[in-house]
C-alpha atoms as a PDB file:
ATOM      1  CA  UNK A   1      -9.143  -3.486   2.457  1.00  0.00           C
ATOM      2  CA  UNK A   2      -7.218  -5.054   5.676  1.00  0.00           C
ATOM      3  CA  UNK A   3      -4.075  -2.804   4.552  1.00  0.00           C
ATOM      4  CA  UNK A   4      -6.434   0.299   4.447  1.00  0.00           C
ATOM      5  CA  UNK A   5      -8.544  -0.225   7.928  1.00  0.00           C
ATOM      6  CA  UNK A   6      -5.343  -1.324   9.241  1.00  0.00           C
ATOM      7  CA  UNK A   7      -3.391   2.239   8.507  1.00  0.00           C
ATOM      8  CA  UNK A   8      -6.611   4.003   9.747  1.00  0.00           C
ATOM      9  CA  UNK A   9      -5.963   6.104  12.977  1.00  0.00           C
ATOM     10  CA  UNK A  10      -7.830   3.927  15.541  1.00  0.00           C
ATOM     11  CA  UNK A  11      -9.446   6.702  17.095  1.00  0.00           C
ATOM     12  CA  UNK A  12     -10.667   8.878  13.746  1.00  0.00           C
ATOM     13  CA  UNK A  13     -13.750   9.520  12.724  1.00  0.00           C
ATOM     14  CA  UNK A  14     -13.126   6.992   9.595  1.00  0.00           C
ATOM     15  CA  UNK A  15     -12.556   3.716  11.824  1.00  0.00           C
ATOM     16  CA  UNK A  16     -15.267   4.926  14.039  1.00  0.00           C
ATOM     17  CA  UNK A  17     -17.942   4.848  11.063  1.00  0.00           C
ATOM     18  CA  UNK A  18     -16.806   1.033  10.447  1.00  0.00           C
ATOM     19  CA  UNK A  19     -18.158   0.540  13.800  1.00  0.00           C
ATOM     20  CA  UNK A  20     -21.709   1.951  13.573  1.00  0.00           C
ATOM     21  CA  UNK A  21     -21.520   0.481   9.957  1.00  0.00           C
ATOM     22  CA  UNK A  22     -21.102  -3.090  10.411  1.00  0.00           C
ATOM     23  CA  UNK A  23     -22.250  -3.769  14.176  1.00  0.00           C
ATOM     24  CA  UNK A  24     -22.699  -7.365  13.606  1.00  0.00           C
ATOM     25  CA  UNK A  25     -18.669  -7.940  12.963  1.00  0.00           C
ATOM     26  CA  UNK A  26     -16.862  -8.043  16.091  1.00  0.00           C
ATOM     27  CA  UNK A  27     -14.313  -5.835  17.160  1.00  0.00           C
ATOM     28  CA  UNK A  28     -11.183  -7.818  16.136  1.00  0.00           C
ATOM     29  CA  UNK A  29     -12.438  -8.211  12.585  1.00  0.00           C
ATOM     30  CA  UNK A  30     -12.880  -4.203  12.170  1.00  0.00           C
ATOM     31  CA  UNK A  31      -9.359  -3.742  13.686  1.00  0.00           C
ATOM     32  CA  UNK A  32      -8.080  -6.934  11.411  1.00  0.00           C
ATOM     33  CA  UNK A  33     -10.181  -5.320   8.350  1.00  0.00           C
ATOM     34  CA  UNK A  34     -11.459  -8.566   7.757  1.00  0.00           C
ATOM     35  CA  UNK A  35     -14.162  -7.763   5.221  1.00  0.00           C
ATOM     36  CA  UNK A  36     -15.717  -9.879   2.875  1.00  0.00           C
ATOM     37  CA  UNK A  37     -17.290  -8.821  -0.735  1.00  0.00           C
ATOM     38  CA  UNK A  38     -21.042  -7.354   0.033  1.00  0.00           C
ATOM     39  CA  UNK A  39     -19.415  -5.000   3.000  1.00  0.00           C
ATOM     40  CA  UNK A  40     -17.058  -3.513   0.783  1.00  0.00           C
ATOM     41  CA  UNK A  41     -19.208  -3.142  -1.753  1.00  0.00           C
ATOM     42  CA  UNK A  42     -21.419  -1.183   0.680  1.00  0.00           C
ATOM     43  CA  UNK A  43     -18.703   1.025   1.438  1.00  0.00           C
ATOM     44  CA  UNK A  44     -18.088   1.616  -1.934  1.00  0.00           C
ATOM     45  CA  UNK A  45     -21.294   3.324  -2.555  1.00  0.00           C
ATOM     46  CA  UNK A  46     -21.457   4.862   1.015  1.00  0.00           C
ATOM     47  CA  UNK A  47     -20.839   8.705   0.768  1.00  0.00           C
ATOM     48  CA  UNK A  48     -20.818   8.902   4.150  1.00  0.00           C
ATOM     49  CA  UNK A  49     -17.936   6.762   4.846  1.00  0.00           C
ATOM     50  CA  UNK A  50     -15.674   8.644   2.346  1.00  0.00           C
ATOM     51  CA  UNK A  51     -17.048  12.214   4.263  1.00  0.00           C
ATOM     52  CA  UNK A  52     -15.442  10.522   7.188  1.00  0.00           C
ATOM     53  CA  UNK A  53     -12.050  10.179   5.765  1.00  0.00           C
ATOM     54  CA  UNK A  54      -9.503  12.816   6.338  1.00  0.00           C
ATOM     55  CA  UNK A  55      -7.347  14.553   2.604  1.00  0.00           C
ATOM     56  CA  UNK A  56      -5.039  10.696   2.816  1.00  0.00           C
ATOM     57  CA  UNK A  57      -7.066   8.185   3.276  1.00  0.00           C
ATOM     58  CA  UNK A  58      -9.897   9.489   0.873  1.00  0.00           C
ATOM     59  CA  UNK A  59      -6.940   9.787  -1.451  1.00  0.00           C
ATOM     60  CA  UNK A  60      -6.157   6.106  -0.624  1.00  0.00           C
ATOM     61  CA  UNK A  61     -10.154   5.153  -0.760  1.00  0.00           C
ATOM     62  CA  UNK A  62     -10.588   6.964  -4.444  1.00  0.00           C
ATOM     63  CA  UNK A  63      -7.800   4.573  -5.752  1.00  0.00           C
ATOM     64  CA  UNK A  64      -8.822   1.388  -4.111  1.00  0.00           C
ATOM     65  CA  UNK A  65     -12.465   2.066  -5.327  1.00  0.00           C
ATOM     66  CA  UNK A  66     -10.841   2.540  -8.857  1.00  0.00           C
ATOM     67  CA  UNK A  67      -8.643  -0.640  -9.132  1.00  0.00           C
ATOM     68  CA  UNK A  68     -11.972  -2.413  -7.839  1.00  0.00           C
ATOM     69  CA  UNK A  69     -13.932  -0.675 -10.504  1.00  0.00           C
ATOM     70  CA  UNK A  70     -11.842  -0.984 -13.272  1.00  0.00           C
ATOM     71  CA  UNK A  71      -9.413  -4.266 -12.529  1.00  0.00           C
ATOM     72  CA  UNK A  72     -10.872  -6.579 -10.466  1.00  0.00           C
ATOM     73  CA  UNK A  73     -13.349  -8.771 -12.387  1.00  0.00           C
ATOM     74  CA  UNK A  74     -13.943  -9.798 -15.720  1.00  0.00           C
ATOM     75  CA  UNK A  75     -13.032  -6.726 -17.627  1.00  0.00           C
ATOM     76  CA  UNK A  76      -9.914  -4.933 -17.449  1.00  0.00           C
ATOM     77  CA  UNK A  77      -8.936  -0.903 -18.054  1.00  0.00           C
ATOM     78  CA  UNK A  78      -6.337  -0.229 -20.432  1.00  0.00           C
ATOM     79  CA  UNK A  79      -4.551   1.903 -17.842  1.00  0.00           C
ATOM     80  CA  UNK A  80      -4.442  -1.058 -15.420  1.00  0.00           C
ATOM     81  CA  UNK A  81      -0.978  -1.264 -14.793  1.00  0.00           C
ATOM     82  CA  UNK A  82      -1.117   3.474 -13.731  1.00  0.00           C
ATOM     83  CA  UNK A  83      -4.255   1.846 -11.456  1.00  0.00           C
ATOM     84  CA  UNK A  84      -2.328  -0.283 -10.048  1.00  0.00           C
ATOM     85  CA  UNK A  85       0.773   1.707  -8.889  1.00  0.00           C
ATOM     86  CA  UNK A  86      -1.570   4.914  -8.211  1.00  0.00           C
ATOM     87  CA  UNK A  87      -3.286   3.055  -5.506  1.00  0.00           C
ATOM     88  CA  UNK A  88       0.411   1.475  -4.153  1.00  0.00           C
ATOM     89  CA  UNK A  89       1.254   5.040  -4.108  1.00  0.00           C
ATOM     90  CA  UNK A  90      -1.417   6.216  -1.943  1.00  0.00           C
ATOM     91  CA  UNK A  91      -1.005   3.307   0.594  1.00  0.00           C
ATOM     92  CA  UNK A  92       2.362   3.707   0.812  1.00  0.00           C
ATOM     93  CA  UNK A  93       1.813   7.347   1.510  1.00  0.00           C
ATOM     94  CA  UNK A  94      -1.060   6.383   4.544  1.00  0.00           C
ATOM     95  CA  UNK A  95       1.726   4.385   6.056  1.00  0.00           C
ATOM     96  CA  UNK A  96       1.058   0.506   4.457  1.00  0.00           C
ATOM     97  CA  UNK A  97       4.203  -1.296   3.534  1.00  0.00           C
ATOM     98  CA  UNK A  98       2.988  -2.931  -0.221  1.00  0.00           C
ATOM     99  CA  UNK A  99       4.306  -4.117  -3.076  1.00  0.00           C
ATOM    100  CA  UNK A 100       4.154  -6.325  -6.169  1.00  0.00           C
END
């Protein structure tokens, strides 16, 4: 999540919506993407947020919200691993320097 908010254009509509989402987290933790567990599951069921996202970083969103879905927590996908380098894939392509 802080490589995602991080790579958002400052001035979109996207980082915007974190704004009027969360306005009880102060500035510098929306810019840091400092986000615990409850906001991001928020976001995760928001439609609104992901309307706010231009063709990359909904690309980016989808596979984040996937890896959560399907690898993070007690059971694992069988297609883990194609999870995995999808979503590195999409945050390379939004500009986020990650790897393994």
């Amino acid at each position: 999540m802080k490589q995602f908010t991080r790579a958002l254009d400052k001035d979109g509509r996207c980082f915007n919506y974190l704004y009027r989402a969360f306005p009880r987290l102060t500035s510098e933790k929306v810019k840091a993407g400092i986000f615990d567990g409850p906001p991001i599951r928020k976001l995760i069921k928001d439609t609104e947020f992901q309307n706010s996202m231009n063709t990359p970083e909904c690309a980016t969103w989808k596979s984040f919200v996937q890896v959560v879905n399907n690898f993070l927590g007690n059971t694992k996908a069988a297609n883990h691993a194609r999870l995995i380098s999808t979503m590195i894939e999409a945050f390379q392509k939004l500009g986020c320097l990650m790897s393994i």
